[in-house]
N, C-alpha and C. Protein backbone atom coordinates (compact mmCIF):
# COMPACT_ATOMS: atom_id res chain seq x y z
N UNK A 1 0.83 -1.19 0.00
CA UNK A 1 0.00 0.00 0.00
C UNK A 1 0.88 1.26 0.00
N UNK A 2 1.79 0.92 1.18
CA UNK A 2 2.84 2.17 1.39
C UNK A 2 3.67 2.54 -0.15
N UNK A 3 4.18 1.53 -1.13
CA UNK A 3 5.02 1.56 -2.23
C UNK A 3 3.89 2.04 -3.15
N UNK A 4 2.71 1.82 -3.56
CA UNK A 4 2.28 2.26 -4.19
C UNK A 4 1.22 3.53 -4.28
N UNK A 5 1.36 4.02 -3.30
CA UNK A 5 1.00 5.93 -2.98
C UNK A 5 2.28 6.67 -2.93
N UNK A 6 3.66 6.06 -3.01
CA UNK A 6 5.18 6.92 -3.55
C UNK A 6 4.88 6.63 -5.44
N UNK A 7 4.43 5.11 -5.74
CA UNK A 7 4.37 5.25 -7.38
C UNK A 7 3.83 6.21 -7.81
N UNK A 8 2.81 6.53 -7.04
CA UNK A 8 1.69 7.26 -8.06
C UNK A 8 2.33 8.61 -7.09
N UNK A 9 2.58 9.14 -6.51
CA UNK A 9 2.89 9.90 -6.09
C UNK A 9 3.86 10.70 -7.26
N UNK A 10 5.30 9.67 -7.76
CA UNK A 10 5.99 10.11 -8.45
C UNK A 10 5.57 10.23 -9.50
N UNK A 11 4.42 9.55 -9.99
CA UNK A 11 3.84 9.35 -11.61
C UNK A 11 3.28 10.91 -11.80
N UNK A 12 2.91 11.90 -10.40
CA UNK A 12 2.15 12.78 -10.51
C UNK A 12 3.35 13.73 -10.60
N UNK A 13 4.26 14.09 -9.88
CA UNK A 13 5.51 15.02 -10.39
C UNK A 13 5.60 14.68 -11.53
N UNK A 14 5.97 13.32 -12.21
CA UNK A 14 6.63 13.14 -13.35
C UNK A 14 5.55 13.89 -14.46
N UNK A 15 4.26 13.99 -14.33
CA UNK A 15 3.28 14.43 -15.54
C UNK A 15 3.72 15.89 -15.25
N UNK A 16 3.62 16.27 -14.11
CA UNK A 16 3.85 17.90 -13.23
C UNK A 16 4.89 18.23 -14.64
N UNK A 17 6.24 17.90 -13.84
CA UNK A 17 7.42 18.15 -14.45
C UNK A 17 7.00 17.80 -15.84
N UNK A 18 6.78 17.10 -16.64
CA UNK A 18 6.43 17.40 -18.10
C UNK A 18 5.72 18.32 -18.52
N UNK A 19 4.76 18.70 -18.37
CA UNK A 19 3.69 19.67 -18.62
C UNK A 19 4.18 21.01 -18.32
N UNK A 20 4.82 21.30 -17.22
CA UNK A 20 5.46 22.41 -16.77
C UNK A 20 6.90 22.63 -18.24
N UNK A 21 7.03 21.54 -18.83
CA UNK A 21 8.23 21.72 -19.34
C UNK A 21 7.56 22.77 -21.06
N UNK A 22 6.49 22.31 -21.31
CA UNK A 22 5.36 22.28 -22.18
C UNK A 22 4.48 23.66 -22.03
N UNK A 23 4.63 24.08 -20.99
CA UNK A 23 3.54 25.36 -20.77
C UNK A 23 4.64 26.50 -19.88
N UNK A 24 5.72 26.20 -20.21
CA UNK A 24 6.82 27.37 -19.29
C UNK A 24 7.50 26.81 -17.75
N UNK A 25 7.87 27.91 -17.13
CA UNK A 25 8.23 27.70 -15.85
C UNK A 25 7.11 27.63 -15.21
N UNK A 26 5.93 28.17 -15.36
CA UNK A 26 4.45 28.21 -14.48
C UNK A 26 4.18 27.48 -13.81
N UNK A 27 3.68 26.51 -14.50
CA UNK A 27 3.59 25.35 -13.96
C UNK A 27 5.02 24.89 -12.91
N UNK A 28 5.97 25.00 -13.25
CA UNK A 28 6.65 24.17 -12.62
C UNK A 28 6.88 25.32 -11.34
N UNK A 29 6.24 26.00 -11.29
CA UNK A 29 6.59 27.43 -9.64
C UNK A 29 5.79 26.55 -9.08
N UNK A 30 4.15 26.55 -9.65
CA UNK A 30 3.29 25.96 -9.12
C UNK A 30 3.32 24.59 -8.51
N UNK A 31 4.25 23.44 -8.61
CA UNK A 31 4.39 22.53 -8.99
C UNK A 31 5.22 22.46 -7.61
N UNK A 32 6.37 23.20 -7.32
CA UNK A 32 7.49 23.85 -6.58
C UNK A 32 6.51 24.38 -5.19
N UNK A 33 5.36 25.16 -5.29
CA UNK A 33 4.93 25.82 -4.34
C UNK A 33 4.16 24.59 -3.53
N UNK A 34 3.34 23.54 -4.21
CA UNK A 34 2.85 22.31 -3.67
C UNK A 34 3.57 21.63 -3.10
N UNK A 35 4.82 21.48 -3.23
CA UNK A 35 6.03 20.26 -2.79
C UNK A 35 6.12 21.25 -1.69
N UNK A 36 6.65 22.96 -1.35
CA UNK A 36 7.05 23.07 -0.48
C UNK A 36 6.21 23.21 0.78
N UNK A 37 4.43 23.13 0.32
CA UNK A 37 3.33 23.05 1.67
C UNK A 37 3.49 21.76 2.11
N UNK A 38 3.58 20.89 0.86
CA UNK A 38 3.68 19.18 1.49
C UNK A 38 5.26 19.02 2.48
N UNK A 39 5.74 19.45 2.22
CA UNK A 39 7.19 19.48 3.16
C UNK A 39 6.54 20.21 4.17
N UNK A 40 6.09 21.39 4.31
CA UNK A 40 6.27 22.09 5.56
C UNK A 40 5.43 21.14 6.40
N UNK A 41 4.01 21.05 6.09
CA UNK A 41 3.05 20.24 6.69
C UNK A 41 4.04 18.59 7.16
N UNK A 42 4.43 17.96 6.29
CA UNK A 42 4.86 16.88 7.09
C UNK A 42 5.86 17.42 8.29
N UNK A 43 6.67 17.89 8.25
CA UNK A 43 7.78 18.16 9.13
C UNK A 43 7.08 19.11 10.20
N UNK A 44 6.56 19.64 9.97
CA UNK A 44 6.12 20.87 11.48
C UNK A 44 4.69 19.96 11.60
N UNK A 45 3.93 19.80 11.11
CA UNK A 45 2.52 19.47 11.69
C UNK A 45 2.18 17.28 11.87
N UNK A 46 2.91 16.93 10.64
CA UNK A 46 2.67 15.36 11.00
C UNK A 46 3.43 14.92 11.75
N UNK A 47 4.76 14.91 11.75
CA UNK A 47 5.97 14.35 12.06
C UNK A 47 6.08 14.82 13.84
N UNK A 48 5.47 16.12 13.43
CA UNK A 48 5.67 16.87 15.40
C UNK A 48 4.41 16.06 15.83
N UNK A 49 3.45 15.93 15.31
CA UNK A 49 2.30 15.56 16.17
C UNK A 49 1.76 14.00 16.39
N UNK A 50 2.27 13.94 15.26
CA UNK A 50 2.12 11.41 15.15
C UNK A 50 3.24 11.35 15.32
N UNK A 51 4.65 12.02 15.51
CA UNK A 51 5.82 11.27 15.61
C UNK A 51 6.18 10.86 13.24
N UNK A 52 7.48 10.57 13.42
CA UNK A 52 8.20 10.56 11.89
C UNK A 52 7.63 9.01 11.57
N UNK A 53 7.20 9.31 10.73
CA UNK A 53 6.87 8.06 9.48
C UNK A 53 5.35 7.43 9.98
N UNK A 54 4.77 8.24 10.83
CA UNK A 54 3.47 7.28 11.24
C UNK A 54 2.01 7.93 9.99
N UNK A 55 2.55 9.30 9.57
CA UNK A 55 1.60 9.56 8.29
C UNK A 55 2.44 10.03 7.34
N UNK A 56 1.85 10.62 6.42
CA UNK A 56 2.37 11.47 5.44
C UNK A 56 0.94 12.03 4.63
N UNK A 57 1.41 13.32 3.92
CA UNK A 57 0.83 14.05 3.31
C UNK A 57 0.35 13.91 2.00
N UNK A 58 -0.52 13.53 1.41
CA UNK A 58 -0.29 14.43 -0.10
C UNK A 58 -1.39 15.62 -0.26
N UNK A 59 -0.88 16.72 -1.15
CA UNK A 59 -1.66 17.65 -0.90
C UNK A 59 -2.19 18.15 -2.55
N UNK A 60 -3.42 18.05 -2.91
CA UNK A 60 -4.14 18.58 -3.93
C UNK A 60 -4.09 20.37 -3.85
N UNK A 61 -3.94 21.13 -4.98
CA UNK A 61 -3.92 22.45 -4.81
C UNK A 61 -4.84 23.07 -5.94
N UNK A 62 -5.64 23.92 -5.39
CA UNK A 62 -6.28 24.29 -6.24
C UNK A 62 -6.37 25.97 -6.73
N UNK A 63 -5.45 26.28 -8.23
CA UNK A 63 -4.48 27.46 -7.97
C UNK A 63 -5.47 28.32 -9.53
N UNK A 64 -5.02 29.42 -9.51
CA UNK A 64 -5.57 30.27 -10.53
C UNK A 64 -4.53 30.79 -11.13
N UNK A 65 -3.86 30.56 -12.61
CA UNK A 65 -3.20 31.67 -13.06
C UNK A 65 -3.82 32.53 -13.85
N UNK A 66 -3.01 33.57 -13.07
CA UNK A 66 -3.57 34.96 -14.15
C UNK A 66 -1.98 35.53 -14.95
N UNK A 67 -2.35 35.60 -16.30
CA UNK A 67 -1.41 36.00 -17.25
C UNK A 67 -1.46 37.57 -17.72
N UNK A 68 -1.21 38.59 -17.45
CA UNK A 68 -1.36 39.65 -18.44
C UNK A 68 0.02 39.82 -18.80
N UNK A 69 -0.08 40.34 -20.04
CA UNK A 69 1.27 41.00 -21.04
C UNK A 69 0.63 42.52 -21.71
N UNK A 70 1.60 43.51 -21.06
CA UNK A 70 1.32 44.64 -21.44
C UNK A 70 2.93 44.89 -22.56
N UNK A 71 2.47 45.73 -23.21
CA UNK A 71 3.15 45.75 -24.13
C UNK A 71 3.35 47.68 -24.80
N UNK A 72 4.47 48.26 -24.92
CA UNK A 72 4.94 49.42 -25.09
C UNK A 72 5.91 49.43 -26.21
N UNK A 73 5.48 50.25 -27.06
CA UNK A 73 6.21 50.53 -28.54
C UNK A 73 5.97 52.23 -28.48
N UNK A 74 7.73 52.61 -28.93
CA UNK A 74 7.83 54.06 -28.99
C UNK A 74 8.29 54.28 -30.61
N UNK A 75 8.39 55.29 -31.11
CA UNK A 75 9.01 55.38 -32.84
C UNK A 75 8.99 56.45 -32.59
N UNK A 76 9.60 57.07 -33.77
CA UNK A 76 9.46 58.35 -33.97
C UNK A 76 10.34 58.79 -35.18
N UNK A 77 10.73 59.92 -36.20
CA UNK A 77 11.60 59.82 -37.12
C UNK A 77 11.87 61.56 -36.60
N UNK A 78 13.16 61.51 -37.00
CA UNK A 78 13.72 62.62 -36.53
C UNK A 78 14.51 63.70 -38.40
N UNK A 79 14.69 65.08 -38.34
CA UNK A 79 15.37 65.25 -39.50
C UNK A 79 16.35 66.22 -39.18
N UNK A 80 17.63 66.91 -39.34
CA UNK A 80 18.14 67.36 -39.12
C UNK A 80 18.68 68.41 -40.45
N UNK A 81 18.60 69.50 -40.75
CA UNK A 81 18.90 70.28 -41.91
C UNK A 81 20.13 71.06 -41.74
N UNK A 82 21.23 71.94 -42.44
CA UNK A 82 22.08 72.45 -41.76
C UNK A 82 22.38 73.11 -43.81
N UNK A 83 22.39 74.36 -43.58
CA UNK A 83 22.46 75.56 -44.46
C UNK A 83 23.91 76.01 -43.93
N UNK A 84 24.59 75.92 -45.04
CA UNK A 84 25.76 77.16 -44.93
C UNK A 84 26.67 77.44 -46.23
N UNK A 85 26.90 78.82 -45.85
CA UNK A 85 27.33 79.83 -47.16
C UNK A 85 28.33 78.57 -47.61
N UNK A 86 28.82 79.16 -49.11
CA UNK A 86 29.94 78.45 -49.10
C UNK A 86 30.76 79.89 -50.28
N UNK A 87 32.11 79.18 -50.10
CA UNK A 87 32.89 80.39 -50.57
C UNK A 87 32.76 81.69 -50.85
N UNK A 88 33.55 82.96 -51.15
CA UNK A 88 33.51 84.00 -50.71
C UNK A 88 32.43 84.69 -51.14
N UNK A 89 32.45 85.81 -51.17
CA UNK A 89 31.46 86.94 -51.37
C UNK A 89 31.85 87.41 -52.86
N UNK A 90 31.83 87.46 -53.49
CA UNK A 90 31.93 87.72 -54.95
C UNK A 90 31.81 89.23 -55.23
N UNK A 91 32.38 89.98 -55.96
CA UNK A 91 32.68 91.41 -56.21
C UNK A 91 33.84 91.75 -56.29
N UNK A 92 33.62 93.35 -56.14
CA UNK A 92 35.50 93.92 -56.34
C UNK A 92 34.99 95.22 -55.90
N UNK A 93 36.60 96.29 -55.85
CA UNK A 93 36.40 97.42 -55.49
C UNK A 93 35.29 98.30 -56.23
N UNK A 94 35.51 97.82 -57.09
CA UNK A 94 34.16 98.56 -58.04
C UNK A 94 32.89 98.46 -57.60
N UNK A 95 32.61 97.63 -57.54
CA UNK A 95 30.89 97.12 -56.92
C UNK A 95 30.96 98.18 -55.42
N UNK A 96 32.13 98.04 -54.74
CA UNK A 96 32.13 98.80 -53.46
C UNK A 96 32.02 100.16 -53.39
N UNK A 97 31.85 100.61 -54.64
CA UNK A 97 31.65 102.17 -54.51
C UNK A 97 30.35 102.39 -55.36
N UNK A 98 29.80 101.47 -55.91
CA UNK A 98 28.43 101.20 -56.54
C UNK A 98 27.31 101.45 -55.19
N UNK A 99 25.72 101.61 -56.30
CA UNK A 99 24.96 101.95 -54.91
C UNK A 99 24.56 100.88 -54.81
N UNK A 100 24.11 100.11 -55.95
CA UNK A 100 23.96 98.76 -55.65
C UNK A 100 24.94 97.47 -55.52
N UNK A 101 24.63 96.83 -54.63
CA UNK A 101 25.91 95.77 -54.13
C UNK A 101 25.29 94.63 -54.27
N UNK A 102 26.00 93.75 -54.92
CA UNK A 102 25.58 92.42 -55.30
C UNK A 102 26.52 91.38 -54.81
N UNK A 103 25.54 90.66 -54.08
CA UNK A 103 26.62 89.24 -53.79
C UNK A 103 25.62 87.95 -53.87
N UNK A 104 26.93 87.15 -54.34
CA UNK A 104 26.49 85.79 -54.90
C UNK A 104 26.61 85.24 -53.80
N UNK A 105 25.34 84.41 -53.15
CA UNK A 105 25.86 83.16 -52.29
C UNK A 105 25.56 81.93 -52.52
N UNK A 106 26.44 81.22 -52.56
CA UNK A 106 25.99 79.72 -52.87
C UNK A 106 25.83 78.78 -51.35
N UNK A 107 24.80 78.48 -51.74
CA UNK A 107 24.60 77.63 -50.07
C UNK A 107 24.44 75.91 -50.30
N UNK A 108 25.14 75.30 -49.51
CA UNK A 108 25.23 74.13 -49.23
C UNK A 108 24.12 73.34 -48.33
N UNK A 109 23.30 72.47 -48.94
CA UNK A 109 22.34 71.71 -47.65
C UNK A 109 22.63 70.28 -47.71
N UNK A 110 22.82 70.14 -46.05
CA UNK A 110 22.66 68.54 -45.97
C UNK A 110 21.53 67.95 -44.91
N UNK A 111 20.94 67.07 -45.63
CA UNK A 111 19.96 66.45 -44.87
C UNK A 111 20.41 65.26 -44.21
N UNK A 112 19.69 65.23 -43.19
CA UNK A 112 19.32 63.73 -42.49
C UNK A 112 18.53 63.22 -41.77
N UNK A 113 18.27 61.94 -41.80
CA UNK A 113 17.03 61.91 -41.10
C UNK A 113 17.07 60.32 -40.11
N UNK A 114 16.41 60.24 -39.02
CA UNK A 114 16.88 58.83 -38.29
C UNK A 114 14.95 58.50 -37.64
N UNK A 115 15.43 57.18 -37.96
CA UNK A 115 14.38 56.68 -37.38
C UNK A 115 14.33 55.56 -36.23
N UNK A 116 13.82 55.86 -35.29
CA UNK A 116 13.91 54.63 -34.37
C UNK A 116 12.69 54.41 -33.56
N UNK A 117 12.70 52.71 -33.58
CA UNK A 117 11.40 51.86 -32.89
C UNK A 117 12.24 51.29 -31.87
N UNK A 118 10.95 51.45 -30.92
CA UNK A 118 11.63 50.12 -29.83
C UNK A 118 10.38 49.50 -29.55
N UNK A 119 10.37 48.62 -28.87
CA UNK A 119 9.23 47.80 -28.23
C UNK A 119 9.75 47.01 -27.02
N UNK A 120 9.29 47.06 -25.84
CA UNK A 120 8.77 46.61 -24.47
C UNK A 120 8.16 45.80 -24.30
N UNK A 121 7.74 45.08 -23.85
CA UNK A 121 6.83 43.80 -23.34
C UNK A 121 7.22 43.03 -22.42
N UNK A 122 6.02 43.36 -21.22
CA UNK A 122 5.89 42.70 -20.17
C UNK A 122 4.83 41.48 -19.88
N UNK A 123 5.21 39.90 -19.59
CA UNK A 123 4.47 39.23 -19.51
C UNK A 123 4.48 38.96 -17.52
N UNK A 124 3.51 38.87 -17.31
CA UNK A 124 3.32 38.88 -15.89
C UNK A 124 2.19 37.71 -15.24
N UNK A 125 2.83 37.04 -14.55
CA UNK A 125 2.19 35.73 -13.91
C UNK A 125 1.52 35.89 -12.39
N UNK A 126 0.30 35.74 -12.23
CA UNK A 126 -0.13 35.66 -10.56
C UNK A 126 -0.71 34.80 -10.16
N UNK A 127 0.00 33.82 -9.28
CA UNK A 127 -0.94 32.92 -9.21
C UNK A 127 -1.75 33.20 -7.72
N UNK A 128 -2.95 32.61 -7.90
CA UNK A 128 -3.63 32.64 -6.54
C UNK A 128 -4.20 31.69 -5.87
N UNK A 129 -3.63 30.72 -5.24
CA UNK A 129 -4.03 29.67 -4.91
C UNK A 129 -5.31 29.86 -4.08
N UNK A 130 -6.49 28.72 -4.63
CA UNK A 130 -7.85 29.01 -4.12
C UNK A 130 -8.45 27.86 -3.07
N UNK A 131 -7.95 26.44 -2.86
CA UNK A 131 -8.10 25.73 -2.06
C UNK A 131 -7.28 24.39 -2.05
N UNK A 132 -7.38 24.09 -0.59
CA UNK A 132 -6.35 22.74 -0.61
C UNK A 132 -7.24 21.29 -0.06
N UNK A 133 -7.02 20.35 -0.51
CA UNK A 133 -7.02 19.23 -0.09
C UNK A 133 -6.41 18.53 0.29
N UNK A 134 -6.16 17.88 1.47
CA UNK A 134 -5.14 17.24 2.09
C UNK A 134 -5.58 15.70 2.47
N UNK A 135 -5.04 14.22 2.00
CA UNK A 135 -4.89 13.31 1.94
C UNK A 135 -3.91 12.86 3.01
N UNK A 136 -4.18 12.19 4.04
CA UNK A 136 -3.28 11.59 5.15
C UNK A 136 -3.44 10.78 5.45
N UNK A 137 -2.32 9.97 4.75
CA UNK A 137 -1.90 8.84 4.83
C UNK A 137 -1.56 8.16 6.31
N UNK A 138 -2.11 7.58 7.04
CA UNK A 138 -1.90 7.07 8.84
C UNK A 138 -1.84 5.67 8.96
N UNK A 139 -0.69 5.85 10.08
CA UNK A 139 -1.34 4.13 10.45
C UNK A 139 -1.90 4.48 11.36
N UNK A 140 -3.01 2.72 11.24
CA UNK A 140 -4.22 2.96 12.07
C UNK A 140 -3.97 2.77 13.06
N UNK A 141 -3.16 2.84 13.83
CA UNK A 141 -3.04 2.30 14.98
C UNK A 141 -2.54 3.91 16.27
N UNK A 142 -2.82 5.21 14.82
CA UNK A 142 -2.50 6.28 16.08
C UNK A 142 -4.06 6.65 16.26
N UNK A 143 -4.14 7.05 17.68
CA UNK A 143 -5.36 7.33 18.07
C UNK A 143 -6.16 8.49 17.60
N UNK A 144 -7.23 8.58 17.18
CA UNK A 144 -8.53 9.32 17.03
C UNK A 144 -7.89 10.23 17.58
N UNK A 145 -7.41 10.95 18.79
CA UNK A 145 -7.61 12.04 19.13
C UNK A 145 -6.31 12.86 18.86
N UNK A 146 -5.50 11.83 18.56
CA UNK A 146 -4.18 12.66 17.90
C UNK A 146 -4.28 12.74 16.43
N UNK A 147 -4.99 12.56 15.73
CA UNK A 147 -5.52 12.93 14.63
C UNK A 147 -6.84 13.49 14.56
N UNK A 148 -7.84 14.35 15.24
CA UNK A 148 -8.25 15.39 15.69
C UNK A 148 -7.43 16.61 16.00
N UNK A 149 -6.19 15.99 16.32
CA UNK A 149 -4.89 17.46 16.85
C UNK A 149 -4.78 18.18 15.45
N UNK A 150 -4.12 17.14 14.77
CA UNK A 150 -4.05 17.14 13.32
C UNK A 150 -4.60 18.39 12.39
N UNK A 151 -5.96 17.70 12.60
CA UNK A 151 -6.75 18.22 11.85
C UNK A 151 -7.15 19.88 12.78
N UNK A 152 -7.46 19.88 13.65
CA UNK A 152 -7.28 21.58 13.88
C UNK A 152 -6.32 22.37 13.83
N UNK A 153 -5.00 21.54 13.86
CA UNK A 153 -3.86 22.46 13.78
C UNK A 153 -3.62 22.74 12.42
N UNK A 154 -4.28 21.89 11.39
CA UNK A 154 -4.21 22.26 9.92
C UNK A 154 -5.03 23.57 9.43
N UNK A 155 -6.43 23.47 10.30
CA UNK A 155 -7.16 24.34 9.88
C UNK A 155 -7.19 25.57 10.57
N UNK A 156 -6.28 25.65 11.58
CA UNK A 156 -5.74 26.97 12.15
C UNK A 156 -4.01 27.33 11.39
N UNK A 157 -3.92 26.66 10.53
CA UNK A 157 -2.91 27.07 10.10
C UNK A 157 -2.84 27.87 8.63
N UNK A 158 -4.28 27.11 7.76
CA UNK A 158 -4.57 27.38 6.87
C UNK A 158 -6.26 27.87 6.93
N UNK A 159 -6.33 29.05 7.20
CA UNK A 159 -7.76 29.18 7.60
C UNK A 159 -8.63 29.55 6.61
N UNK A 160 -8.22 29.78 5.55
CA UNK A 160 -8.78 30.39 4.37
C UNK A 160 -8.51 29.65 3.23
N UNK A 161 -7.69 28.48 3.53
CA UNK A 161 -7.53 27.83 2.31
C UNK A 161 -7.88 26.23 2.33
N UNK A 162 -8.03 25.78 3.70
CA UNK A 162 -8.86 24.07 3.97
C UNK A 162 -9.60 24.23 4.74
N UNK A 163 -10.39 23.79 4.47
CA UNK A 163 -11.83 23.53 4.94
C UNK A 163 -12.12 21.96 5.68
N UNK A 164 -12.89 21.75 6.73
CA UNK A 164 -12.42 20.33 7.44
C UNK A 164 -13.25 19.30 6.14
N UNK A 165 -13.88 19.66 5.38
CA UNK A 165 -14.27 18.35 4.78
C UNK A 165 -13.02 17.94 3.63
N UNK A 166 -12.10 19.01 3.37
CA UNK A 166 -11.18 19.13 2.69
C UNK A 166 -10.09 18.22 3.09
N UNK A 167 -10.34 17.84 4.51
CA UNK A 167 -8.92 17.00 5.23
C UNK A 167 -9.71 15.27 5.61
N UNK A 168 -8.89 14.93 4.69
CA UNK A 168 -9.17 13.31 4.56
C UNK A 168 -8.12 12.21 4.87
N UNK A 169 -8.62 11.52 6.21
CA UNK A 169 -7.34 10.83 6.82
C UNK A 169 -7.86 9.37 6.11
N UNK A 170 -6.84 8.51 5.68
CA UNK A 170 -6.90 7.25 4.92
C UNK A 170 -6.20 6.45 6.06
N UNK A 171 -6.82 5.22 6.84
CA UNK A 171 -5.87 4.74 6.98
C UNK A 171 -5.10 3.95 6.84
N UNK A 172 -3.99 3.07 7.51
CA UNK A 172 -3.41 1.89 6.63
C UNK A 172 -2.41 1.38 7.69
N UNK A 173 -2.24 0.12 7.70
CA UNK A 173 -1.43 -0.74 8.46
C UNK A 173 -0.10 -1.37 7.99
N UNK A 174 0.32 0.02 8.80
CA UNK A 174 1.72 0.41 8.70
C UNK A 174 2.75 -0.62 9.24
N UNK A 175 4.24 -0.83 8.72
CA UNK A 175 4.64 -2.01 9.21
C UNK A 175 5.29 -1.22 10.10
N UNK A 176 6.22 -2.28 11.42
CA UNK A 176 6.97 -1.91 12.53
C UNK A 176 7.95 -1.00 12.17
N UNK A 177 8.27 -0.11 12.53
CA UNK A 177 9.95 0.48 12.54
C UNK A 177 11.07 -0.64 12.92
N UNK A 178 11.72 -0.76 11.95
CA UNK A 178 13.32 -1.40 12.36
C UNK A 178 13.64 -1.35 13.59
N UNK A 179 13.97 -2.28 14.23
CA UNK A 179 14.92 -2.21 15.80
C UNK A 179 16.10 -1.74 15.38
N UNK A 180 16.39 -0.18 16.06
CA UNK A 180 18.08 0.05 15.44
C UNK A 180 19.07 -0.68 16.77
């Protein structure tokens, strides 16, 4: 019984970890955030309260992602013009004592012009986990009322996220611990 709730246990990471590989890192945060309630819960709440190896956890999660991608594009084209005389002033002393004065200017233009795009984009992940189910695995042989402990210390721990019909103790006849 005990070997085959670790099979399927691992069969369920192993789909996790594929799918996560298939749909981004998302999944696999999500995936990451379940393993680390199932750790905390065994070690602070089963392990302190039945003693090590008399249950174990598995924990169902029931999570929401929210995806938005905002997205920012700037452009613009720019031109730059630039006029200037070029060589001298054209005439002679003559013209300089004339009433009218004439000068040639020849002017030089250079253009240019630049254009530049950019684009931004933000993709943004939230997840919100919305409820848990918890599966506890026991041997039958710990008492009713230490699994009553259990179960309130779960639901004072998680008060908004399990609910007592949510916490389901299985039990099972567990073999001896090794004489060390």
């Amino acid at each position: 019984m005990k070997l085959a709730c670790f099979i399927y246990a691992g069969l369920v990471a192993c789909a996790v970890v594929a799918a996560s590989a298939g749909e981004g890192m998302q999944l696999g945060a999500l995936y990451r955030i379940n393993s680390e309630t199932e750790v905390k819960i065994q070690g602070q709440v089963l392990d302190r309260l039945l003693g090590p190896g008399r249950a174990f956890v598995f924990l169902e999660t029931r999570a929401e992602v929210k995806r938005s991608i905002s997205e920012e594009a700037k452009g613009g084209i720019g031109e730059t013009r630039v006029v200037s005389p070029k060589g001298p002033t054209e005439g002679g002393a003559d013209m300089a004592k004339s009433d009218k004065v004439q000068k040639k200017v020849s002017t030089q233009e250079q253009r240019a012009s630049q254009e530049k795009k950019s684009v931004e984009a933000n993709d943004t992940f939230n997840f919100t986990i919305g409820s848990l189910k918890l599966r506890i695995l026991h041997d039958a042989s710990v008492p009713v009322g230490k699994l009553q402990a259990v179960k309130n210390a779960l639901l004072a721990l998680y008060p908004d996220k399990v609910k007592a019909e949510n916490i389901v103790f299985v039990p099972a006849a567990f073999e001896p611990a090794p004489a060390k």
